[in-house]
N, C-alpha and C. Protein backbone atom coordinates (compact mmCIF):
# COMPACT_ATOMS: atom_id res chain seq x y z
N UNK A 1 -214.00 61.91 96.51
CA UNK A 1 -213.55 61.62 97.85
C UNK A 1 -214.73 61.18 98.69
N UNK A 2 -214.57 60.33 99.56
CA UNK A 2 -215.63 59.65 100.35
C UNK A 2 -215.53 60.66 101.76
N UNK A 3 -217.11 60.14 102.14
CA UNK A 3 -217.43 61.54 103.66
C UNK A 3 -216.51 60.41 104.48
N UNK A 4 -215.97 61.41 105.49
CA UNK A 4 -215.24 60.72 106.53
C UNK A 4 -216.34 60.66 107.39
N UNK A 5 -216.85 60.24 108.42
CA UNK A 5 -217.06 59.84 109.77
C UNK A 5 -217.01 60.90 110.56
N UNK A 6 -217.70 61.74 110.99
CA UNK A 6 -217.17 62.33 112.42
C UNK A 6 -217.42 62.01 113.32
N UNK A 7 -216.63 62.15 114.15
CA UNK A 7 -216.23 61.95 115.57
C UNK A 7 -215.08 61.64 116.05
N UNK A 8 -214.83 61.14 116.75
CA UNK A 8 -213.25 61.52 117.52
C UNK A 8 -212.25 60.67 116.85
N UNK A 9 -211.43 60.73 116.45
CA UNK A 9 -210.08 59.73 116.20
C UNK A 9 -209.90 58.60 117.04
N UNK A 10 -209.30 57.20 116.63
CA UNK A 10 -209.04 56.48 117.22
C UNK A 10 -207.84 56.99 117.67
N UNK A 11 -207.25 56.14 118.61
CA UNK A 11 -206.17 56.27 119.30
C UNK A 11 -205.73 55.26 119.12
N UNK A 12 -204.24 55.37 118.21
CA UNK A 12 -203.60 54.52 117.53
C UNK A 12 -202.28 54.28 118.14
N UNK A 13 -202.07 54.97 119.20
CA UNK A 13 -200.40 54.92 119.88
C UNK A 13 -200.65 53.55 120.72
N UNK A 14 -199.44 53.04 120.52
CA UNK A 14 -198.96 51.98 121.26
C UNK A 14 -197.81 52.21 122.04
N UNK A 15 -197.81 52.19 123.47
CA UNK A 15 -196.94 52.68 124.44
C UNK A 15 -196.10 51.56 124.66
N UNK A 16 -196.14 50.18 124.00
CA UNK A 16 -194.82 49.29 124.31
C UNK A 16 -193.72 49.37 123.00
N UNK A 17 -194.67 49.58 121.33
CA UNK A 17 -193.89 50.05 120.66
C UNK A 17 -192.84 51.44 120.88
N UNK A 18 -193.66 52.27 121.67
CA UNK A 18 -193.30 53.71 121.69
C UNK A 18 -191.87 53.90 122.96
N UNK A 19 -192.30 52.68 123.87
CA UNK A 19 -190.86 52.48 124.89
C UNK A 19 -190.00 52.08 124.58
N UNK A 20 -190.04 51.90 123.13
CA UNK A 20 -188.26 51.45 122.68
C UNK A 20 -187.61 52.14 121.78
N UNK A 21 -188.38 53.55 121.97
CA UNK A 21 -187.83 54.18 120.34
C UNK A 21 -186.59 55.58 121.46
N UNK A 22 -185.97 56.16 120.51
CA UNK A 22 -185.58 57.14 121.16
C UNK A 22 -185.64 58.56 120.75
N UNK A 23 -185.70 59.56 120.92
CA UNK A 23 -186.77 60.49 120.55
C UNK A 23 -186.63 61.06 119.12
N UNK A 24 -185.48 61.00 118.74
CA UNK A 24 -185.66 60.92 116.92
C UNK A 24 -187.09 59.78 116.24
N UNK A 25 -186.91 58.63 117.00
CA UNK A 25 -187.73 57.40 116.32
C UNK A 25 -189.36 57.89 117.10
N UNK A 26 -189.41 58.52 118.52
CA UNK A 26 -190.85 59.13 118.77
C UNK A 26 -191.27 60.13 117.98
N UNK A 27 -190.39 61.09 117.20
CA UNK A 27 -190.85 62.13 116.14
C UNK A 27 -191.44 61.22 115.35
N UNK A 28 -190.58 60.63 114.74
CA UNK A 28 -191.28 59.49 113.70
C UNK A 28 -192.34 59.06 113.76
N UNK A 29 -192.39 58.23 114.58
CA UNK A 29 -193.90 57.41 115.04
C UNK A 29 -195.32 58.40 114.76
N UNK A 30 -194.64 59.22 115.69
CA UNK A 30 -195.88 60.41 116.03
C UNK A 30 -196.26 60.93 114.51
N UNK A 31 -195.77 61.21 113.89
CA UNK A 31 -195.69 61.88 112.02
C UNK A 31 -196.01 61.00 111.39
N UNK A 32 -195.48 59.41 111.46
CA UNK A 32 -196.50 58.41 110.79
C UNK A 32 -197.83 57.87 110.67
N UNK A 33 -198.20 58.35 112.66
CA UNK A 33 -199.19 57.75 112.95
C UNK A 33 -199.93 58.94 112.97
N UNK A 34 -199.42 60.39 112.75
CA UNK A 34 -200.85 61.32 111.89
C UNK A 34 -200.55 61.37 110.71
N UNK A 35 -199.90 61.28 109.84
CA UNK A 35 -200.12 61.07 108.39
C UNK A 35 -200.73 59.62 107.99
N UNK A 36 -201.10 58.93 108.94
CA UNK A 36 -201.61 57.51 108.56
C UNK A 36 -203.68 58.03 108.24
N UNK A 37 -203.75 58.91 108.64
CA UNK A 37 -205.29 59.31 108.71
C UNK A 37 -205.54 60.65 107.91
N UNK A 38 -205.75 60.09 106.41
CA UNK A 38 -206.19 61.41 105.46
C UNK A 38 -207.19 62.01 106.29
N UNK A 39 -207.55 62.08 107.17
CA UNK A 39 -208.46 63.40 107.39
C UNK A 39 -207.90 64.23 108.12
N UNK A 40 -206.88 64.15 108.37
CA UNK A 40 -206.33 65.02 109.34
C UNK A 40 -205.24 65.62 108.96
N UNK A 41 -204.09 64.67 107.52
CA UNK A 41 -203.39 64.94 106.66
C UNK A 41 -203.04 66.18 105.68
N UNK A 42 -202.72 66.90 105.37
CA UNK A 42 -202.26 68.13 104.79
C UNK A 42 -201.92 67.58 103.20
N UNK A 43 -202.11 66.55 102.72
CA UNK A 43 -201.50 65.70 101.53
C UNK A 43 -200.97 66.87 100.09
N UNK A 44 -200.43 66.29 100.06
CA UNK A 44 -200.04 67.74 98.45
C UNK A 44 -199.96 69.13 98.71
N UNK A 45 -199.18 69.24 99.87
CA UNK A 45 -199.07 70.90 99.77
C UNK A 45 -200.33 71.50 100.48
N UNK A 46 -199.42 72.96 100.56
CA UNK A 46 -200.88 73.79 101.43
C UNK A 46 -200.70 75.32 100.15
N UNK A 47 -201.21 74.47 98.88
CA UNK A 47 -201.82 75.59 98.01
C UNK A 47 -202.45 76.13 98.15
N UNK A 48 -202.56 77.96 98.06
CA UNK A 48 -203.65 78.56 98.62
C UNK A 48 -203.92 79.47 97.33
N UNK A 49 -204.40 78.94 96.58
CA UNK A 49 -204.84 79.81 95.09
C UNK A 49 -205.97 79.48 94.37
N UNK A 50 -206.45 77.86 95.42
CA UNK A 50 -207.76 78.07 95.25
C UNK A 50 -208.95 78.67 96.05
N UNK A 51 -209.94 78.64 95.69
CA UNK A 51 -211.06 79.67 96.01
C UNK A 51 -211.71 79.29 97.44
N UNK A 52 -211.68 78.01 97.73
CA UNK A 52 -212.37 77.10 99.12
C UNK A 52 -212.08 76.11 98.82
N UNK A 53 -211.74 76.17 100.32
CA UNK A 53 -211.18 74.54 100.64
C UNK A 53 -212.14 73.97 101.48
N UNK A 54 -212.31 72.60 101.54
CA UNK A 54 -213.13 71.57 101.59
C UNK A 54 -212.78 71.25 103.40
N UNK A 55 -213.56 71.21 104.43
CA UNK A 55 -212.82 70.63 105.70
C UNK A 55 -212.86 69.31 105.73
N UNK A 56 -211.93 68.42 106.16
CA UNK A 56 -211.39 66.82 105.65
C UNK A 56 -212.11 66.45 106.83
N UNK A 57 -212.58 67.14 108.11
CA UNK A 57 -212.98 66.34 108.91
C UNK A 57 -214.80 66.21 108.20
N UNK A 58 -215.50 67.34 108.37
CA UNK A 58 -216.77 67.72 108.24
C UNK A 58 -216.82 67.91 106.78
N UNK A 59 -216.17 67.87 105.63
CA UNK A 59 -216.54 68.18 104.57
C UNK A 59 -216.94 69.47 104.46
N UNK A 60 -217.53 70.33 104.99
CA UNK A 60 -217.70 71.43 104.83
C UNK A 60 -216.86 72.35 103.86
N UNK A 61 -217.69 73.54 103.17
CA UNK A 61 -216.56 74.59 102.21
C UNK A 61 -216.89 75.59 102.82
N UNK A 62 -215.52 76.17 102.77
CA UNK A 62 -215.62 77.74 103.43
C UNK A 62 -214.44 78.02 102.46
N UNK A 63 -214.48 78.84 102.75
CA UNK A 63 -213.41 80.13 101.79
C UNK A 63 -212.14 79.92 102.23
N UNK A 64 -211.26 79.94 101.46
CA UNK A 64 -210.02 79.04 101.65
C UNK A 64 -209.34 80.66 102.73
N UNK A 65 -208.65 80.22 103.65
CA UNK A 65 -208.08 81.06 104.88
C UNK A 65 -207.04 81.46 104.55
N UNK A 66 -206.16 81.64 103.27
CA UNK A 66 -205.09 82.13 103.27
C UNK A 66 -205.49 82.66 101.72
N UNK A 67 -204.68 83.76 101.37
CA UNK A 67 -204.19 84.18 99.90
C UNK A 67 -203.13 84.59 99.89
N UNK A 68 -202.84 85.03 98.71
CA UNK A 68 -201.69 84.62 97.63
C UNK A 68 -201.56 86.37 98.48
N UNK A 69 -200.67 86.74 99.03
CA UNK A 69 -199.64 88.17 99.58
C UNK A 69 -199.57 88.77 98.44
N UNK A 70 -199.42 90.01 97.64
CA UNK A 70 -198.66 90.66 97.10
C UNK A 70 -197.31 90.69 97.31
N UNK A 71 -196.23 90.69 96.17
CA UNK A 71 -194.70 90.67 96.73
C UNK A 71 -194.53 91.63 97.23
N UNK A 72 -193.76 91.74 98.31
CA UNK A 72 -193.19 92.90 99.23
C UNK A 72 -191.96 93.80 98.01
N UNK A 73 -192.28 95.17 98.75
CA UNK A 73 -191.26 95.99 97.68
C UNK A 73 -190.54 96.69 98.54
N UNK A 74 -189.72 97.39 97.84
CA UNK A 74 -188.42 97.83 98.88
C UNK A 74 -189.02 99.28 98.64
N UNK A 75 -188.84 99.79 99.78
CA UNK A 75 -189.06 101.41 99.27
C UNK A 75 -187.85 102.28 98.59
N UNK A 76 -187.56 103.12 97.71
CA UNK A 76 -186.74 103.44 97.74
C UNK A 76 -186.09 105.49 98.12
């Protein structure tokens, strides 16, 4: 994977496209136009069974923020 760039996001909204949609089609837009930028993207799931995860903005590894719960049991 290639280093991203840091610094701020472009700003990709277009407010004459965005005045003709109606708010089903502004969900849309908005979800296309952040899934249009792998660094900010969640791509394949939010598996948490590996050990550290990588930050997409900074590259950085830190210790992945979630684990795997034990299953809950019923008392009886």
């Amino acid at each position: 994977m290639t280093k991203a760039a840091a610094g701020p996001l472009p700003d990709l909204w277009n407010d004459a496209h965005a005045a003709d949609l109606d708010e089903p089609g502004l969900l849309l837009y908005r979800s296309n136009l952040l899934g249009s930028d792998l660094r900010i993207t969640n791509f394949g799931g939010a598996y948490l069974g590996q050990a550290h995860n990588d930050d997409p903005l900074t590259q950085d590894r830190s210790p992945c923020c979630g684990s795997k719960a034990p299953a809950a049991t019923s008392a009886r």
